[in-house]
Protein backbone atom coordinates (compact mmCIF):
# COMPACT_ATOMS: atom_id res chain seq x y z
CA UNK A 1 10.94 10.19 -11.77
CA UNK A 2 9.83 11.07 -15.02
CA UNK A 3 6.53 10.29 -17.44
CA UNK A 4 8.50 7.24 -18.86
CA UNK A 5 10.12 5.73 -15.54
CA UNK A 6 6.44 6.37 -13.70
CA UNK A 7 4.85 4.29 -16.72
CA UNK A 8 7.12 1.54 -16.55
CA UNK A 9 6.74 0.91 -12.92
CA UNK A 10 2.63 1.22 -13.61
CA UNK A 11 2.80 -1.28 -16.63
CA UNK A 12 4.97 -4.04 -14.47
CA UNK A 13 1.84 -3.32 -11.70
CA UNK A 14 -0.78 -3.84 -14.07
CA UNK A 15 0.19 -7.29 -15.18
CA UNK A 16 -1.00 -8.93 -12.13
CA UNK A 17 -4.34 -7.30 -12.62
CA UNK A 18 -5.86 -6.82 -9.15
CA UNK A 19 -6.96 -3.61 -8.03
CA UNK A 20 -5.83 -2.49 -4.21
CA UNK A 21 -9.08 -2.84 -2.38
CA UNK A 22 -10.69 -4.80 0.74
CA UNK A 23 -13.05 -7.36 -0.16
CA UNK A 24 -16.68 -5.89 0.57
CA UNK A 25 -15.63 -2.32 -0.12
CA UNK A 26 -15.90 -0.03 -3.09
CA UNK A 27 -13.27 2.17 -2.31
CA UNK A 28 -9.16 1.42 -3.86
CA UNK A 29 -6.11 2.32 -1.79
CA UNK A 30 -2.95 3.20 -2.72
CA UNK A 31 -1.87 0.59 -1.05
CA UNK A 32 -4.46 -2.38 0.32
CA UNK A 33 -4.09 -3.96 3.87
CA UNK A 34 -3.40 -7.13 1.76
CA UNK A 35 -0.50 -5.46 -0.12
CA UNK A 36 -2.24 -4.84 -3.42
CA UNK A 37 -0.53 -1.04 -4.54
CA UNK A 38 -2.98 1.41 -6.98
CA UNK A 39 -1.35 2.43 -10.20
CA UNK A 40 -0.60 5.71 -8.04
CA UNK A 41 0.94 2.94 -4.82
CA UNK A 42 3.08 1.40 -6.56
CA UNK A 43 5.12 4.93 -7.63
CA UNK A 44 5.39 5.71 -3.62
CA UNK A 45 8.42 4.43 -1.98
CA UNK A 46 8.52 1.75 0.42
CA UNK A 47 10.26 4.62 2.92
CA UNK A 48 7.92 7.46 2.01
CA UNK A 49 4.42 5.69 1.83
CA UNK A 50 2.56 6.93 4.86
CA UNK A 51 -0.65 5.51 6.33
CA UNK A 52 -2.25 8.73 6.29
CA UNK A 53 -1.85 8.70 2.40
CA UNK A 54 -4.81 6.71 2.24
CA UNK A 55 -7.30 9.37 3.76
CA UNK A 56 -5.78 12.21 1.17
CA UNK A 57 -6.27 13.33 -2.07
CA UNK A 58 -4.16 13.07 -5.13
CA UNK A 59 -2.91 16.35 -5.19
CA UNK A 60 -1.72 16.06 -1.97
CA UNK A 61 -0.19 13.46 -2.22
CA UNK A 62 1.59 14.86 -5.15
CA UNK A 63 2.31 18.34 -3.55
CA UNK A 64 4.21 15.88 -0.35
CA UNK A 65 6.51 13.90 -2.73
CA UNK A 66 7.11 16.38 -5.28
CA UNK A 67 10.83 16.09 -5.32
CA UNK A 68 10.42 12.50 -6.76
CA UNK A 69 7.07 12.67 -8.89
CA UNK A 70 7.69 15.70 -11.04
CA UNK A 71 3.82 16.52 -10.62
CA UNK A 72 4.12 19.03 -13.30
CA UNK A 73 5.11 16.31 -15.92
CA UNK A 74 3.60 13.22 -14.59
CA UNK A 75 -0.40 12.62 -15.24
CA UNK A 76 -1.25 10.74 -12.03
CA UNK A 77 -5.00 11.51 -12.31
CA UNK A 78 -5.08 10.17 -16.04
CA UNK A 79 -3.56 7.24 -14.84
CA UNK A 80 -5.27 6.77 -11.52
CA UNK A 81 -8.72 6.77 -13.23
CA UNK A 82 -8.03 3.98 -15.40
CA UNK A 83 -7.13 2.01 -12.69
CA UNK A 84 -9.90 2.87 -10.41
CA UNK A 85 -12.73 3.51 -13.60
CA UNK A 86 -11.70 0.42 -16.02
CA UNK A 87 -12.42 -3.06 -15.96
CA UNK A 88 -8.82 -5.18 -15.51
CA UNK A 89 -8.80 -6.77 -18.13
CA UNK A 90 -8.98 -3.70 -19.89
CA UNK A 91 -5.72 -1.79 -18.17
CA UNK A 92 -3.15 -2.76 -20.93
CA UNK A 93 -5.76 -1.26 -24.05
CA UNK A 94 -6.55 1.73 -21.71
CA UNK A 95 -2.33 2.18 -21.01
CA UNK A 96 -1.37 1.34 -24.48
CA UNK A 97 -3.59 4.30 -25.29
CA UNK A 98 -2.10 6.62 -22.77
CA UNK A 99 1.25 5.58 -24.09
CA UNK A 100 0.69 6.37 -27.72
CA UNK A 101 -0.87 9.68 -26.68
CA UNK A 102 2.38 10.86 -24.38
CA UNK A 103 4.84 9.62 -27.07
CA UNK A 104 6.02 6.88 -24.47
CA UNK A 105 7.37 3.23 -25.28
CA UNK A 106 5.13 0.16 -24.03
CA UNK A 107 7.61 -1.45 -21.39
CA UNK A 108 8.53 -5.03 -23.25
């Protein structure tokens, strides 16, 4: 998966505009007991997504499906913080910024 094909899937996730967290806690998952998926969710397989994910760091989770996230290429932390730092309603400015900075095309 590439920059471009890891956007897409992130801009189709942000339309609903929930975040992936359990009412009463702080803390986002990468994927929420409800279902909800983090920017950084919704680029894990269905058949690679492990429970113990949620208890990791980013980079690991990067270094364990490397042969499908291209860690090198992909910015998962720039786009993990504007899901977990930035308002909802402010994803699409926030991606639409990231876009025009990687040179990528906004998803129609």
């Amino acid at each position: 998966m590439n920059l471009q094909e890891a956007f897409n899937l992130i801009w189709e996730r942000a339309k609903d505009k929930t975040k992936a967290t359990v009412p009463g806690q702080a803390r986002c998952y990468y994927r929420s007991p409800n279902g909800n998926r983090c920017f950084i969710g919704a680029l894990i397989p269905d058949d690679r997504y492990k429970a113990d994910f949620e208890n990791i760091p980013l980079w690991e989770i990067k270094s364990r499906l490397k042969d499908i996230l291209e860690p090198e290429e992909i910015k998962l932390g720039e786009l993990q913080s504007i899901h977990d730092s930035c308002d909802v309603d402010a994803w699409k400015h926030y991606l639409c910024e990231f876009a025009r900075m990687n040179e990528l095309t906004i998803p129609v």
